[in-house]
Protein backbone atom coordinates (compact mmCIF):
# COMPACT_ATOMS: atom_id res chain seq x y z
CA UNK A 1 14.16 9.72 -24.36
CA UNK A 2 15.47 10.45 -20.84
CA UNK A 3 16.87 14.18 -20.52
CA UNK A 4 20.65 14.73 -19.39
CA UNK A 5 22.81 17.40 -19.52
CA UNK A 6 24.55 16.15 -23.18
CA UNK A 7 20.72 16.09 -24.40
CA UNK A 8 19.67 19.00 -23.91
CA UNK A 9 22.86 20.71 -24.88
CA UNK A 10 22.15 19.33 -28.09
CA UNK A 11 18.92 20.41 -28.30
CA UNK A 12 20.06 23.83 -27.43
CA UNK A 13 22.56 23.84 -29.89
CA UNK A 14 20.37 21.75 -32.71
CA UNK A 15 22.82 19.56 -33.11
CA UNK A 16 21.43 16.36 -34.29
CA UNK A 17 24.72 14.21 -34.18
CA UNK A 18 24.28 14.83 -30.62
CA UNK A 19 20.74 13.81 -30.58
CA UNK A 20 21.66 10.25 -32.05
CA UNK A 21 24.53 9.87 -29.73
CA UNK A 22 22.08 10.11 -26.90
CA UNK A 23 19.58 7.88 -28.32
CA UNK A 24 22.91 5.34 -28.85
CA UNK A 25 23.84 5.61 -25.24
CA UNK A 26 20.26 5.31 -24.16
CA UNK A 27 19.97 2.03 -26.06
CA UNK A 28 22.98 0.57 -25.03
CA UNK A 29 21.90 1.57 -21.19
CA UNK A 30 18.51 -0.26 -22.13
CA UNK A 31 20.67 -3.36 -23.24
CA UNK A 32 22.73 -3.53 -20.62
CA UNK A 33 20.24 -3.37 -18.22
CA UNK A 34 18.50 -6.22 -19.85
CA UNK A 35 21.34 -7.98 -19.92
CA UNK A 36 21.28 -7.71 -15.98
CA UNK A 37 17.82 -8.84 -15.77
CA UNK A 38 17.91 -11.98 -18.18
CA UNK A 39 21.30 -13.01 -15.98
CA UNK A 40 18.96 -12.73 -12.83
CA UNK A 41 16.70 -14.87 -13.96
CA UNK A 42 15.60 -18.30 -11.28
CA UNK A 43 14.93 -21.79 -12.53
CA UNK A 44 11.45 -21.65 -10.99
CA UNK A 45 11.10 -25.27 -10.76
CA UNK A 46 14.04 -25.61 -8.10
CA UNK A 47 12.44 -22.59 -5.78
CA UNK A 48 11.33 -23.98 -2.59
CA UNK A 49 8.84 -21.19 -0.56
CA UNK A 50 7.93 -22.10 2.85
CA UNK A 51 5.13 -20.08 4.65
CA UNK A 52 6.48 -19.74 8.87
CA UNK A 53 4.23 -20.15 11.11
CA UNK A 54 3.40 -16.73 11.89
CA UNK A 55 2.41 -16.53 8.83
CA UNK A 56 0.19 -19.09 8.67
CA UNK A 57 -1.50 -17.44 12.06
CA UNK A 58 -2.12 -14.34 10.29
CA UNK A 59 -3.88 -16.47 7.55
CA UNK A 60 -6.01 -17.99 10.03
CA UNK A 61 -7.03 -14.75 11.53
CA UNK A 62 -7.48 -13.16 8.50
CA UNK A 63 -9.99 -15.73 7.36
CA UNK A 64 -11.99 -15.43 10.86
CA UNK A 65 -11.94 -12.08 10.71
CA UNK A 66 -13.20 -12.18 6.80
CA UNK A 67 -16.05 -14.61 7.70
CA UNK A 68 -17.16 -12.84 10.49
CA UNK A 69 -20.46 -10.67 10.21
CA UNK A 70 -19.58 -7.15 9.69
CA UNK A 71 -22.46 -6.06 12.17
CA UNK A 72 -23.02 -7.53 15.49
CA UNK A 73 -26.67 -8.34 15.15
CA UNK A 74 -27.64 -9.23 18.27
CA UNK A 75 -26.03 -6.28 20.01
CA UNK A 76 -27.94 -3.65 17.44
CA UNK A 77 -31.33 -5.89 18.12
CA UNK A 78 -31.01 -5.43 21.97
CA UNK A 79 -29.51 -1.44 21.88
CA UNK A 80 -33.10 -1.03 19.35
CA UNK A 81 -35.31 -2.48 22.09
CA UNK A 82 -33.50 -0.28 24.73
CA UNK A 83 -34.34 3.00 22.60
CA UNK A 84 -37.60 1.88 21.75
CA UNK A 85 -38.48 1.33 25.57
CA UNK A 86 -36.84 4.83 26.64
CA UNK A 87 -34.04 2.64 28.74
CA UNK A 88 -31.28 3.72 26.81
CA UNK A 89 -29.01 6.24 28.71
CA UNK A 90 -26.18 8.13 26.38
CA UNK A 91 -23.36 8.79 29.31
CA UNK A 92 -22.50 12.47 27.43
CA UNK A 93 -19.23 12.89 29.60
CA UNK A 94 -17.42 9.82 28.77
CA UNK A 95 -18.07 10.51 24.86
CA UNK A 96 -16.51 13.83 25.50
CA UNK A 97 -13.76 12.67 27.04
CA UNK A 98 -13.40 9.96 24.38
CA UNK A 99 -13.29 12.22 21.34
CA UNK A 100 -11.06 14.59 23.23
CA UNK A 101 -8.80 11.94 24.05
CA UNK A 102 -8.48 10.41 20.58
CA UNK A 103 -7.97 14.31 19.34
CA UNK A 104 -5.33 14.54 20.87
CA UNK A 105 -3.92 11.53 20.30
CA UNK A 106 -4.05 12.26 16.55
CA UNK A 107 -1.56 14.84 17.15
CA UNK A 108 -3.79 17.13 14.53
CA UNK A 109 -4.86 19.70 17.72
């Protein structure tokens, strides 16, 4: 039962009559809203749908981007063998710079 002001007047006021009223207006809401719905209703078997062609794009690049490997392999293989050898040089300033430019870019600081 929704609650409106002639509701929960009733309510207050135990009257019952009221009560039922409600619950009459609430169905007849209910049944003309359905009403509204059924006359909405489509013949599905005269739609037509027709995909653009930017849409079909985006398919395409979601499906690349879906079969893709999640890890680049052969970049993790050859950053390993850089660590391993000692020839792997971490340039501290520029990932400073980088997290304090995407901080403030977040607008949180």
């Amino acid at each position: 039962m929704k609650v409106n002001p002639a509701t929960t007047q009733a309510v207050q006021n135990n009257d019952v009559s009221g009560t039922s009223g409600a619950k009459r207006a609430e169905k007849a809401g209910a049944a003309s809203a359905s009403s509204k719905v059924s006359a909405k209703t489509v013949d599905s078997s005269s739609t037509k749908a027709e995909i653009s062609a930017k849409a079909k794009e985006f398919a395409k690049a979601k499906e690349a981007a879906t079969s893709a490997p999640d890890v680049r392999e052969d970049r993790i293989a050859e950053l390993k063998k850089r660590i391993a050898a000692g020839n792997y040089q971490v340039n501290a300033e520029a990932i400073a710079n980088k997290m304090v430019d995407e901080h403030v870019s977040s607008g949180i600081g």
